[in-house]
PDB file of N, CA and C in Angstrom:
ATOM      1  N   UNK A   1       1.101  -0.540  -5.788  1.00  0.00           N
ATOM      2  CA  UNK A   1       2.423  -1.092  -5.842  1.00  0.00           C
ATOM      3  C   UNK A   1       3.348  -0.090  -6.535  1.00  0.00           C
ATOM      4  N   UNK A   2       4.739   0.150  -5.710  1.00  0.00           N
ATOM      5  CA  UNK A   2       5.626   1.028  -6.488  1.00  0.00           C
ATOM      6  C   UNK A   2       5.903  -0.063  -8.081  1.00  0.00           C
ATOM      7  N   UNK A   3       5.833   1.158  -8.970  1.00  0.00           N
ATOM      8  CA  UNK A   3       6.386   0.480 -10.169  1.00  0.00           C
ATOM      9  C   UNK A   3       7.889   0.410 -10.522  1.00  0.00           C
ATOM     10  N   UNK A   4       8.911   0.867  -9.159  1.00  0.00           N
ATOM     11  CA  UNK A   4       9.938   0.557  -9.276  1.00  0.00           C
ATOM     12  C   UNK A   4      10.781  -0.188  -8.512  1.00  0.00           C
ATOM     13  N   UNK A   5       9.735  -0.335  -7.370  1.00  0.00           N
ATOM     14  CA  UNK A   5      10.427  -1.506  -6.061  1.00  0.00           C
ATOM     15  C   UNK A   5       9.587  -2.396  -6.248  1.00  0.00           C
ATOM     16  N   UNK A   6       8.232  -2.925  -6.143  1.00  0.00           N
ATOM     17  CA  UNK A   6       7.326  -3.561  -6.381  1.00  0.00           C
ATOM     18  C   UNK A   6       6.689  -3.786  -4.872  1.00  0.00           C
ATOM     19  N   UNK A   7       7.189  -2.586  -4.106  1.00  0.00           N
ATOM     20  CA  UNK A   7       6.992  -2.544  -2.809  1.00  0.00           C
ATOM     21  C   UNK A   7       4.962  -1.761  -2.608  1.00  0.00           C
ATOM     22  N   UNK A   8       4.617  -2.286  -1.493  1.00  0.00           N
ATOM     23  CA  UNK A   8       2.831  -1.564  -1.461  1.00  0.00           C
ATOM     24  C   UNK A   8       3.081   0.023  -1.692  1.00  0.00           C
ATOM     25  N   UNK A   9       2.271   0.513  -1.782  1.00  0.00           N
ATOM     26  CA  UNK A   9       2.704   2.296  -1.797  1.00  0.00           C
ATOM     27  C   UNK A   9       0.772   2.367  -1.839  1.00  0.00           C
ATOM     28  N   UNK A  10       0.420   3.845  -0.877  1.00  0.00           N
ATOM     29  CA  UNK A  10      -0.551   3.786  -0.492  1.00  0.00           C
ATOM     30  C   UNK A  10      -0.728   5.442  -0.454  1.00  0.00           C
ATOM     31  N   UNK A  11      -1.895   6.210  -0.211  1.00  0.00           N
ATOM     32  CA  UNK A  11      -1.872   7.546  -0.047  1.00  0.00           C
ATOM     33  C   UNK A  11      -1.133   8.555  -1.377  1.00  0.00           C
ATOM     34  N   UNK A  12      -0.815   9.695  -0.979  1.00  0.00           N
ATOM     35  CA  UNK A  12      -0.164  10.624  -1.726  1.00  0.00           C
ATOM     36  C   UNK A  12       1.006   9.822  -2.624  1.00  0.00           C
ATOM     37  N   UNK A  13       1.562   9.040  -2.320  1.00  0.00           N
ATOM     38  CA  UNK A  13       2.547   8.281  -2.528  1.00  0.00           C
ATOM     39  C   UNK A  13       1.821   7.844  -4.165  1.00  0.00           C
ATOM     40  N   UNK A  14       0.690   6.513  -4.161  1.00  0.00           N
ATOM     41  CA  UNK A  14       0.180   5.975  -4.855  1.00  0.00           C
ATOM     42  C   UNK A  14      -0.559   7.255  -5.560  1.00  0.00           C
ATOM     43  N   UNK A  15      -1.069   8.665  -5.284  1.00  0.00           N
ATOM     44  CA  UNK A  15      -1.802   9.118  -6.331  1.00  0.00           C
ATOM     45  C   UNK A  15      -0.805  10.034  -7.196  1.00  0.00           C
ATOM     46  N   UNK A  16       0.779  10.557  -6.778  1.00  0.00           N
ATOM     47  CA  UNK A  16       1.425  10.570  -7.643  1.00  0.00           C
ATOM     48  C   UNK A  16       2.186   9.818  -8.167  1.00  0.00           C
ATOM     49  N   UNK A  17       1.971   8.578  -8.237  1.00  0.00           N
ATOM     50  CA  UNK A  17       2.279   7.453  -9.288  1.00  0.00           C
ATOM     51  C   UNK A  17       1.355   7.580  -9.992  1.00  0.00           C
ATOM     52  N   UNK A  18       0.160   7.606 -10.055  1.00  0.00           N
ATOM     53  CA  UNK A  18      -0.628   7.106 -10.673  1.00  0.00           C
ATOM     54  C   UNK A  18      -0.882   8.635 -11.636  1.00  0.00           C
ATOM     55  N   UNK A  19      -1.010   9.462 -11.720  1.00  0.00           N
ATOM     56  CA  UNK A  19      -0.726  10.699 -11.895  1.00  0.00           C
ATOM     57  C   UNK A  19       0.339  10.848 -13.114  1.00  0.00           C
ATOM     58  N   UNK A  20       1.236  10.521 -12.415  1.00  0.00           N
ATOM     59  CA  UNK A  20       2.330   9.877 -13.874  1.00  0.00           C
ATOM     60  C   UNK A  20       2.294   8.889 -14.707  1.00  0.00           C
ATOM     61  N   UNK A  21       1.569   8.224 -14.384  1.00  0.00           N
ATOM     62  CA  UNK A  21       1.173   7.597 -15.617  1.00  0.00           C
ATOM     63  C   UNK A  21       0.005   8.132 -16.357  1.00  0.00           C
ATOM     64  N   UNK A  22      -0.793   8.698 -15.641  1.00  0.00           N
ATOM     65  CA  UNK A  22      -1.838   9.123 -16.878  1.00  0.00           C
ATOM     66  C   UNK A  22      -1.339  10.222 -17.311  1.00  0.00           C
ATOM     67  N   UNK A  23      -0.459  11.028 -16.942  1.00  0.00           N
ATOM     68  CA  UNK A  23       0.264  12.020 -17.952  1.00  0.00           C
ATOM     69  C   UNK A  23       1.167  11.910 -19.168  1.00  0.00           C
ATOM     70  N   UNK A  24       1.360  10.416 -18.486  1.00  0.00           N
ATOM     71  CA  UNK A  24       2.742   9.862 -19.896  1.00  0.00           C
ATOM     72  C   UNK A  24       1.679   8.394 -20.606  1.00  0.00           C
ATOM     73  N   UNK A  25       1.083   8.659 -20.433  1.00  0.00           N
ATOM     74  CA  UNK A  25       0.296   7.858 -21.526  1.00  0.00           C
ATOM     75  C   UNK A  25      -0.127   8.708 -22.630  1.00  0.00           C
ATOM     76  N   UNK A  26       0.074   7.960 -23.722  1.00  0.00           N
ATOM     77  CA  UNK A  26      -0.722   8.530 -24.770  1.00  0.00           C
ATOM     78  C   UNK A  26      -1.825   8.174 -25.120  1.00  0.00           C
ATOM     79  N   UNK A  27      -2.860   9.090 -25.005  1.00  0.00           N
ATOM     80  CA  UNK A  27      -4.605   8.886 -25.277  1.00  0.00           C
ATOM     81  C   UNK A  27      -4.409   7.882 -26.917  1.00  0.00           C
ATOM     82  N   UNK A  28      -5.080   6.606 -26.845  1.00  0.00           N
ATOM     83  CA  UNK A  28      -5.260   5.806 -27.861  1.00  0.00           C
ATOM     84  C   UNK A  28      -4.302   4.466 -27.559  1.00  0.00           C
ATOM     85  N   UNK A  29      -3.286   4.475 -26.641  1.00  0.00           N
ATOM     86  CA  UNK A  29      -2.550   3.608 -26.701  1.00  0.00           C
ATOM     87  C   UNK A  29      -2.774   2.229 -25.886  1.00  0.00           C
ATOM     88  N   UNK A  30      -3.723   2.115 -24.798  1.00  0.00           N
ATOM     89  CA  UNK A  30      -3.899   1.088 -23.772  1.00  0.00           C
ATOM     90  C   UNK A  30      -5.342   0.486 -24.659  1.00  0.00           C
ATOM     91  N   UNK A  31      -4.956  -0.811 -24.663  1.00  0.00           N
ATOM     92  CA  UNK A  31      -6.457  -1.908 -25.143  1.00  0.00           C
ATOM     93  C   UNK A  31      -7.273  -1.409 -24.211  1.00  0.00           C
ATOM     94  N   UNK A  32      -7.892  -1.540 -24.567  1.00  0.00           N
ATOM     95  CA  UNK A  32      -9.489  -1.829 -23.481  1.00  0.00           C
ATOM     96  C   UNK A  32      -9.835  -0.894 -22.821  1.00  0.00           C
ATOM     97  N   UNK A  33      -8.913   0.631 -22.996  1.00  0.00           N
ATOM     98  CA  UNK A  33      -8.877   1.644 -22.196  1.00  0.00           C
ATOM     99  C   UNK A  33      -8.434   2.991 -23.248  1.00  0.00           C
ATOM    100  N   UNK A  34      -8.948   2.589 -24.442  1.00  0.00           N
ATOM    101  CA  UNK A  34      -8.489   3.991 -25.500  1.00  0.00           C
ATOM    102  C   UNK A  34      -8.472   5.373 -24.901  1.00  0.00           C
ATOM    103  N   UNK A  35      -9.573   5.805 -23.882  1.00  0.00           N
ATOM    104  CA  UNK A  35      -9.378   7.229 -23.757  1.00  0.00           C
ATOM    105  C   UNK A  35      -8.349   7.394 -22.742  1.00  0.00           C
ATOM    106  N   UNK A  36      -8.086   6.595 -22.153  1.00  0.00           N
ATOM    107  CA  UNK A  36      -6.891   6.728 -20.837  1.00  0.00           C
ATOM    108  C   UNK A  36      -5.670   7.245 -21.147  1.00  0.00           C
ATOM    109  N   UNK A  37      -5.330   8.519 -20.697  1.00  0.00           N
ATOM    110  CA  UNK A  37      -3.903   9.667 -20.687  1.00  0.00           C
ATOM    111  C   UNK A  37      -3.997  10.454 -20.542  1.00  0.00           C
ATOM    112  N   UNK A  38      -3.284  11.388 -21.002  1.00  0.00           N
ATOM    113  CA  UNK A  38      -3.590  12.538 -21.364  1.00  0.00           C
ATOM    114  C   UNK A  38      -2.927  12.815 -23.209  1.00  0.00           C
ATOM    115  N   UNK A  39      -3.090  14.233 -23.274  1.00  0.00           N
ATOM    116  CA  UNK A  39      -2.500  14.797 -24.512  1.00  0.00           C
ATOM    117  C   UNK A  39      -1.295  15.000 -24.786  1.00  0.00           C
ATOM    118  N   UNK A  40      -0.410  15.352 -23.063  1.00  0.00           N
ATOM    119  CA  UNK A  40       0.785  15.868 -23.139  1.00  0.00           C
ATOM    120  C   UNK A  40       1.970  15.097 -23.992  1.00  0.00           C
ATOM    121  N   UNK A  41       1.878  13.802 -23.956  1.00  0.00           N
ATOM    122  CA  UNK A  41       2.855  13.007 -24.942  1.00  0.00           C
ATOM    123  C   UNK A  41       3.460  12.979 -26.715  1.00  0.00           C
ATOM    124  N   UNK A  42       1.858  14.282 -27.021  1.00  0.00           N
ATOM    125  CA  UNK A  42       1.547  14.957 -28.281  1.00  0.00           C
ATOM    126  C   UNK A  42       2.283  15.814 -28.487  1.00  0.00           C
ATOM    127  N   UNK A  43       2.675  16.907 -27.387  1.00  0.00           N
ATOM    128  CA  UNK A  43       3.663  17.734 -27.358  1.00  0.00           C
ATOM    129  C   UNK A  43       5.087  17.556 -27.070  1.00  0.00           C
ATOM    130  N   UNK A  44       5.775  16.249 -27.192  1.00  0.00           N
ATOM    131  CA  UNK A  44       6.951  16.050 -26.543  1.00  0.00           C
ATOM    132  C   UNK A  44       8.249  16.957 -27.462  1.00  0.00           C
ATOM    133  N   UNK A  45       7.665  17.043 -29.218  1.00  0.00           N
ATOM    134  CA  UNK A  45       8.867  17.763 -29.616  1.00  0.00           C
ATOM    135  C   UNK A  45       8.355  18.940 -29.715  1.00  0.00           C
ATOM    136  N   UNK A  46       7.542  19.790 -29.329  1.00  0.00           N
ATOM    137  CA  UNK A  46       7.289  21.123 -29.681  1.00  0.00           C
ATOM    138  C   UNK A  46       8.028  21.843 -29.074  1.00  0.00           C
ATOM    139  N   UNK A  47       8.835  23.117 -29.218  1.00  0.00           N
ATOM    140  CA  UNK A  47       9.268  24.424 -28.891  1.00  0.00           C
ATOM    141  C   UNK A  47       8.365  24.815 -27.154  1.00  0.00           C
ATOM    142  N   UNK A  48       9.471  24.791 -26.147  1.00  0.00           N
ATOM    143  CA  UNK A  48       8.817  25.207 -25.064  1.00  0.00           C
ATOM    144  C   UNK A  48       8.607  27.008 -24.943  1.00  0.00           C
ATOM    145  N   UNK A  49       7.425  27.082 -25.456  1.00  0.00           N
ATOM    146  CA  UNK A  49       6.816  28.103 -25.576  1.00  0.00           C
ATOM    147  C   UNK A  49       5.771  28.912 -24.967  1.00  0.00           C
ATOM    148  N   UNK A  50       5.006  29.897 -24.804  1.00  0.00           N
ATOM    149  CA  UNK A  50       4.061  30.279 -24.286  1.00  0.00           C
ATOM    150  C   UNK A  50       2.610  29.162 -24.939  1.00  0.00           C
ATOM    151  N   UNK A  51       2.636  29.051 -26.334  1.00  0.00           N
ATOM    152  CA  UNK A  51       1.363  28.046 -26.643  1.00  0.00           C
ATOM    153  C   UNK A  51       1.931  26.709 -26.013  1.00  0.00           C
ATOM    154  N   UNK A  52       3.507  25.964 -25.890  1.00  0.00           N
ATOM    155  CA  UNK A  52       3.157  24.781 -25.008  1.00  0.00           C
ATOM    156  C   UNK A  52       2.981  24.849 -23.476  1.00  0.00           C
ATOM    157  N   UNK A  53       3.236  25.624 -23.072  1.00  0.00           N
ATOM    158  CA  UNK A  53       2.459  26.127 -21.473  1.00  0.00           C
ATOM    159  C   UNK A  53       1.272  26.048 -21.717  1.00  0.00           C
ATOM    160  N   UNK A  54       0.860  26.641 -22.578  1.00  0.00           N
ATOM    161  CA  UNK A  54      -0.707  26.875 -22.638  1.00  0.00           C
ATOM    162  C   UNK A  54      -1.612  25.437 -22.309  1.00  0.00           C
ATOM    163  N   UNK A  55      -1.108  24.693 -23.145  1.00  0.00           N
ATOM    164  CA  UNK A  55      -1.519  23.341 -24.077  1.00  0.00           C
ATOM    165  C   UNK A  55      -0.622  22.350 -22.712  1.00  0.00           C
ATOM    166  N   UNK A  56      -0.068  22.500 -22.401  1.00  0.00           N
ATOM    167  CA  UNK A  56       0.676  21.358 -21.476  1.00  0.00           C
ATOM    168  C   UNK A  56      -0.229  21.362 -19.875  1.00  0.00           C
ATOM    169  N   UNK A  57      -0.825  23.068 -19.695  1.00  0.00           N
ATOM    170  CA  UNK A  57      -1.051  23.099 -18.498  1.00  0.00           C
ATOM    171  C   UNK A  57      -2.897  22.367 -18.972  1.00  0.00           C
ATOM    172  N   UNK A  58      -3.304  22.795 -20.354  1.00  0.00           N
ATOM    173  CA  UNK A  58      -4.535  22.012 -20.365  1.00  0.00           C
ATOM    174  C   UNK A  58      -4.443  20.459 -20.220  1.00  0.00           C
ATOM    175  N   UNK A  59      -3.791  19.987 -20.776  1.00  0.00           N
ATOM    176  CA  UNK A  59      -3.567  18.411 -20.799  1.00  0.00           C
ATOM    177  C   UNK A  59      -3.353  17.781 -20.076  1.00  0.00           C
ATOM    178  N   UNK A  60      -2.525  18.603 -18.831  1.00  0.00           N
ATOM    179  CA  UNK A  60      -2.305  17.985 -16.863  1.00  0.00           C
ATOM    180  C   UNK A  60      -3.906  17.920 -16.585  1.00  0.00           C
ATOM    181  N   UNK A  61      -4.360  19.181 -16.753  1.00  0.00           N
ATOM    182  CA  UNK A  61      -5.676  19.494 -15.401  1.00  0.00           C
ATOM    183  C   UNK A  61      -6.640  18.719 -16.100  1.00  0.00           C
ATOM    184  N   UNK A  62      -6.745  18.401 -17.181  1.00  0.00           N
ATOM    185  CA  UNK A  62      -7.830  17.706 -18.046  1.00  0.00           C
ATOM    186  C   UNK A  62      -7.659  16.315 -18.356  1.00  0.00           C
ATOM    187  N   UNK A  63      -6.760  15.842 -17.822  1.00  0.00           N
ATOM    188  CA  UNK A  63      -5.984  14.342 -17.575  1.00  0.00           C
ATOM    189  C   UNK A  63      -6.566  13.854 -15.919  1.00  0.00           C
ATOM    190  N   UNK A  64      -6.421  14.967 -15.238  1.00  0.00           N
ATOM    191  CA  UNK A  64      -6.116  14.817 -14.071  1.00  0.00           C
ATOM    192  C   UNK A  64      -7.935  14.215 -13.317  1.00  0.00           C
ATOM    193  N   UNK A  65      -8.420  15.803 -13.924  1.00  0.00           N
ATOM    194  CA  UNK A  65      -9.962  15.596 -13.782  1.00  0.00           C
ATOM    195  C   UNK A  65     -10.581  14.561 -14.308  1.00  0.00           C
ATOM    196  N   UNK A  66      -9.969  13.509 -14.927  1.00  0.00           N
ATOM    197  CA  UNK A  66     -10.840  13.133 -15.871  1.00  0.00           C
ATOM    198  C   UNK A  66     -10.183  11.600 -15.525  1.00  0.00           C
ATOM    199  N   UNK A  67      -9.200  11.259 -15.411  1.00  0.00           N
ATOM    200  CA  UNK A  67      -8.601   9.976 -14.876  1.00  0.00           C
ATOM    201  C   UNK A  67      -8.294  10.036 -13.578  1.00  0.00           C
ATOM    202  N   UNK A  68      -8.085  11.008 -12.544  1.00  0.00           N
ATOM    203  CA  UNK A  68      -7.784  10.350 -10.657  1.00  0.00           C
ATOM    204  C   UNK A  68      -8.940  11.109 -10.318  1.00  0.00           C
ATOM    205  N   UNK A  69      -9.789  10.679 -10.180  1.00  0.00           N
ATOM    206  CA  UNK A  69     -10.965  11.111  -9.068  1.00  0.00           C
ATOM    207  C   UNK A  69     -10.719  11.540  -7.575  1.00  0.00           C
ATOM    208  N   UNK A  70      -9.486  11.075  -7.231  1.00  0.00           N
ATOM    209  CA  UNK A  70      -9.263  11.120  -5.594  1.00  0.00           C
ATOM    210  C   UNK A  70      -8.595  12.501  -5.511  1.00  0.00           C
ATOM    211  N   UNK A  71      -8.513  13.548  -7.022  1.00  0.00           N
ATOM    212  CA  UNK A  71      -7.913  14.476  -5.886  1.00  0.00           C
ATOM    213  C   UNK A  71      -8.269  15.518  -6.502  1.00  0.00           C
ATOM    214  N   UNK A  72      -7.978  16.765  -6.605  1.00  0.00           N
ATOM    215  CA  UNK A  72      -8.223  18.118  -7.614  1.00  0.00           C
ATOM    216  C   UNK A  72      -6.840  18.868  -7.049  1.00  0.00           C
ATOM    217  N   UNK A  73      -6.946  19.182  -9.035  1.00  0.00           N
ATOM    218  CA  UNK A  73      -5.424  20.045  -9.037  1.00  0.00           C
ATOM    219  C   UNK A  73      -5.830  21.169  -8.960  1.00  0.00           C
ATOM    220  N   UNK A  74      -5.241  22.135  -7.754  1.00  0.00           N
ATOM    221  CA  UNK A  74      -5.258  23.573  -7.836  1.00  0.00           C
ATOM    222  C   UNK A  74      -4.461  24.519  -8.580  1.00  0.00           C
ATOM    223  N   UNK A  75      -3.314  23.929  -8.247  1.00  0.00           N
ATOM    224  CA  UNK A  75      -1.911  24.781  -9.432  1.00  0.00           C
ATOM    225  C   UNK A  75      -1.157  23.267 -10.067  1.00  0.00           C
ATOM    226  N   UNK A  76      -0.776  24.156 -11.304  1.00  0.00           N
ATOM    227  CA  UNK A  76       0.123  23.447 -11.772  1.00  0.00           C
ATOM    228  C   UNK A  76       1.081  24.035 -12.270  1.00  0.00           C
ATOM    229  N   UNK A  77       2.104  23.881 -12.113  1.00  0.00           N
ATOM    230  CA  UNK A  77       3.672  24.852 -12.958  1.00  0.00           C
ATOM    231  C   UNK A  77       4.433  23.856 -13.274  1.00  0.00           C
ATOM    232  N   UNK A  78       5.033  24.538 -14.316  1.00  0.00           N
ATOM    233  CA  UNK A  78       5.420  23.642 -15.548  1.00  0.00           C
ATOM    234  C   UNK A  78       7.010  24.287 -14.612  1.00  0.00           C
ATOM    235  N   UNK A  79       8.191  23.360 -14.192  1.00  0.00           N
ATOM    236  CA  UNK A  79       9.267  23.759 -13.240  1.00  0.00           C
ATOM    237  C   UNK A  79      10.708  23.361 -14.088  1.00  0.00           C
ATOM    238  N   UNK A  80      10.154  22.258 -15.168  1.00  0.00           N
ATOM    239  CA  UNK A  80      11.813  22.434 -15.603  1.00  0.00           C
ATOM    240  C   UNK A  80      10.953  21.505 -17.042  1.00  0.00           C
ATOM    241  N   UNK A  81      11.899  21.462 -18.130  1.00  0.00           N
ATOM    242  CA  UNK A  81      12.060  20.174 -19.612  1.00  0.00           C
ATOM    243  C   UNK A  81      13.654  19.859 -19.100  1.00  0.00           C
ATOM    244  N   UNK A  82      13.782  18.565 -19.270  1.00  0.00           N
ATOM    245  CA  UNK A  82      14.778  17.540 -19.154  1.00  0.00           C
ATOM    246  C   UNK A  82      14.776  16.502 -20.436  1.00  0.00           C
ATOM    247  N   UNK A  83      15.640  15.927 -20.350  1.00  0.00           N
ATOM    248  CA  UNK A  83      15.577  14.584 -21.302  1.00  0.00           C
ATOM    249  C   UNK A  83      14.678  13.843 -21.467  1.00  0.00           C
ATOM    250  N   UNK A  84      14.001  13.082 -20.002  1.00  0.00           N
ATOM    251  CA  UNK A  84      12.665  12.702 -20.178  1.00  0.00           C
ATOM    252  C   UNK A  84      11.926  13.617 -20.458  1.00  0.00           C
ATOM    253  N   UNK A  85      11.562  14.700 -20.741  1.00  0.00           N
ATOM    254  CA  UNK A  85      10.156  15.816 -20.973  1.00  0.00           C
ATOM    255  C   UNK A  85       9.821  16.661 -19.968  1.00  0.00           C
ATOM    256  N   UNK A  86       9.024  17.070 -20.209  1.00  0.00           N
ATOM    257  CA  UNK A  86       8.471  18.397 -18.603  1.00  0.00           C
ATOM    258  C   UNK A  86       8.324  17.763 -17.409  1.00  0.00           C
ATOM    259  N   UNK A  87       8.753  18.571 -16.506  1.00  0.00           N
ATOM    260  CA  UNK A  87       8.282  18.196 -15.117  1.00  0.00           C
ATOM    261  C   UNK A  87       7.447  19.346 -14.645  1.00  0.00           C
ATOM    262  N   UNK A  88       6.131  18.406 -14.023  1.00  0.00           N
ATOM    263  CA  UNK A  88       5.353  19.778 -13.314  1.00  0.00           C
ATOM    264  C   UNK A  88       5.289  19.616 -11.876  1.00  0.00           C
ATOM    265  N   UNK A  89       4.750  20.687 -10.882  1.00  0.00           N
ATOM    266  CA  UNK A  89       4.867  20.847  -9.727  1.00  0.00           C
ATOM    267  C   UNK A  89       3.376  21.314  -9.713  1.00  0.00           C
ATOM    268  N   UNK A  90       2.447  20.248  -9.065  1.00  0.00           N
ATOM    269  CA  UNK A  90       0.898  20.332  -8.801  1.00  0.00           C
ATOM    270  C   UNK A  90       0.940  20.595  -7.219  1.00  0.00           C
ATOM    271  N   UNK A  91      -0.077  21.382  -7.149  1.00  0.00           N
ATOM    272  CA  UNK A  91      -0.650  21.360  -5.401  1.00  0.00           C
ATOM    273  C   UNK A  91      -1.995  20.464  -5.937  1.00  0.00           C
ATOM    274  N   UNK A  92      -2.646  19.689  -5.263  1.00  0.00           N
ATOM    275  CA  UNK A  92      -3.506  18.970  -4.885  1.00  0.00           C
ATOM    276  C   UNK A  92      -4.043  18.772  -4.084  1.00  0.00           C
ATOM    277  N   UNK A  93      -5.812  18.613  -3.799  1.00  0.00           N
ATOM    278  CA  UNK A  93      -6.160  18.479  -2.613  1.00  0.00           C
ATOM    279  C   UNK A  93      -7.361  16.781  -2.951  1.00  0.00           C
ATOM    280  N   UNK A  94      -6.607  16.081  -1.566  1.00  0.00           N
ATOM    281  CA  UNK A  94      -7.472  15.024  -1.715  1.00  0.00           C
ATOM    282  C   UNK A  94      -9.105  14.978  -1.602  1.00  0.00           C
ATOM    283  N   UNK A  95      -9.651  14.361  -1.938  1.00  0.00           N
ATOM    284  CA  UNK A  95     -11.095  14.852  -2.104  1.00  0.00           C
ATOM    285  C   UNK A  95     -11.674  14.317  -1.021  1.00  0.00           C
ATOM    286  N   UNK A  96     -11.099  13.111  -0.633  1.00  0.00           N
ATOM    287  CA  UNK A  96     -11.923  12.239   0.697  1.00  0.00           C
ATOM    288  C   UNK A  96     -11.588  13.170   1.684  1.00  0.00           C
ATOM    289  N   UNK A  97     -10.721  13.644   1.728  1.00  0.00           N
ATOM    290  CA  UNK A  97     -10.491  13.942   3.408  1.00  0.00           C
ATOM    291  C   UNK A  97      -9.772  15.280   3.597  1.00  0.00           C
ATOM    292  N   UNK A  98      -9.895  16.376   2.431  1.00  0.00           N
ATOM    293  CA  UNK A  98      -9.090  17.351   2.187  1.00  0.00           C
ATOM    294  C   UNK A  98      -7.495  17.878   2.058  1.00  0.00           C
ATOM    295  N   UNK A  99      -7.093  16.779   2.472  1.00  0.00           N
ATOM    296  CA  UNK A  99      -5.369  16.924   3.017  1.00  0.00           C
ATOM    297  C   UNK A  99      -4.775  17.323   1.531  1.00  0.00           C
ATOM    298  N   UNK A 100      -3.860  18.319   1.278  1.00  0.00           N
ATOM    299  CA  UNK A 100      -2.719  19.266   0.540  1.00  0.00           C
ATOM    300  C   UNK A 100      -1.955  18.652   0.531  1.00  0.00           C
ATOM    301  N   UNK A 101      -1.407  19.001  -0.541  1.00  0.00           N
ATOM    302  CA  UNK A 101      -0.133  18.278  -1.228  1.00  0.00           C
ATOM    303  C   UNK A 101       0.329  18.562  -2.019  1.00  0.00           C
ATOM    304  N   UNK A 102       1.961  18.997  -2.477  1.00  0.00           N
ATOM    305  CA  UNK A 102       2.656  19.629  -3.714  1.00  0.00           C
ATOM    306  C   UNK A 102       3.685  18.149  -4.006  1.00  0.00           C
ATOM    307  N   UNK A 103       3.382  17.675  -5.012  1.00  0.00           N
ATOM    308  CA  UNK A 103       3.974  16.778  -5.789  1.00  0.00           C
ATOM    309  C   UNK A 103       4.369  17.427  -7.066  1.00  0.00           C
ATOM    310  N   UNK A 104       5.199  16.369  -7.407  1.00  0.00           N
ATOM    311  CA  UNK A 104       6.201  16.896  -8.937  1.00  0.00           C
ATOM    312  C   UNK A 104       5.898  15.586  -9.610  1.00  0.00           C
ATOM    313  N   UNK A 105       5.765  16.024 -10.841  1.00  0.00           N
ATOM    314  CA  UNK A 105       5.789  14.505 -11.437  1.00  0.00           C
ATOM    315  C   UNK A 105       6.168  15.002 -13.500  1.00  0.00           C
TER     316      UNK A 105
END
């Protein structure tokens, strides 16, 4: 379900939703689900730097691997910081059925 229409959402659609949320979760914060997030929410005031590249690009791919099973991140680039926080630009490949994909989230 989109979490902003409440409309079905299915495919690529649903795994970068879901994607964004385990990036903007903070590890410790969901009951019943403590390890679920990632790290990146740790870094929201740090200096965009070569160590938060470093540390931001670990916390995508190690979020990613570790909470969506359905896909593997090949690249990730860190493409802009905004008001809400970083935006990255992942290529992904689905695991069931191989199909590519560059999402931003």
């Amino acid at each position: 379900m989109d979490k902003h229409t409440g409309r079905a959402i299915d495919g690529i659609d649903h795994i970068q939703q879901s994607i964004g949320d385990i990036l903007t979760t903070r590890i410790g914060t969901r009951v019943e689900r403590r390890a679920y997030g990632s790290d990146l929410p740790r870094l929201i005031d740090d200096p965009v730097d070569q160590r938060f590249r470093v540390e931001a690009y670990a916390a995508v791919a190690g979020a990613i691997r570790r909470w969506e099973p359905r896909v593997t991140a090949e690249r990730v680039q860190l493409i802009a910081v905004n008001a809400d926080g970083p935006v990255f630009e992942l290529d992904i490949v689905r695991n069931a059925d191989g199909l590519r994909a560059r999402i931003r989230v």
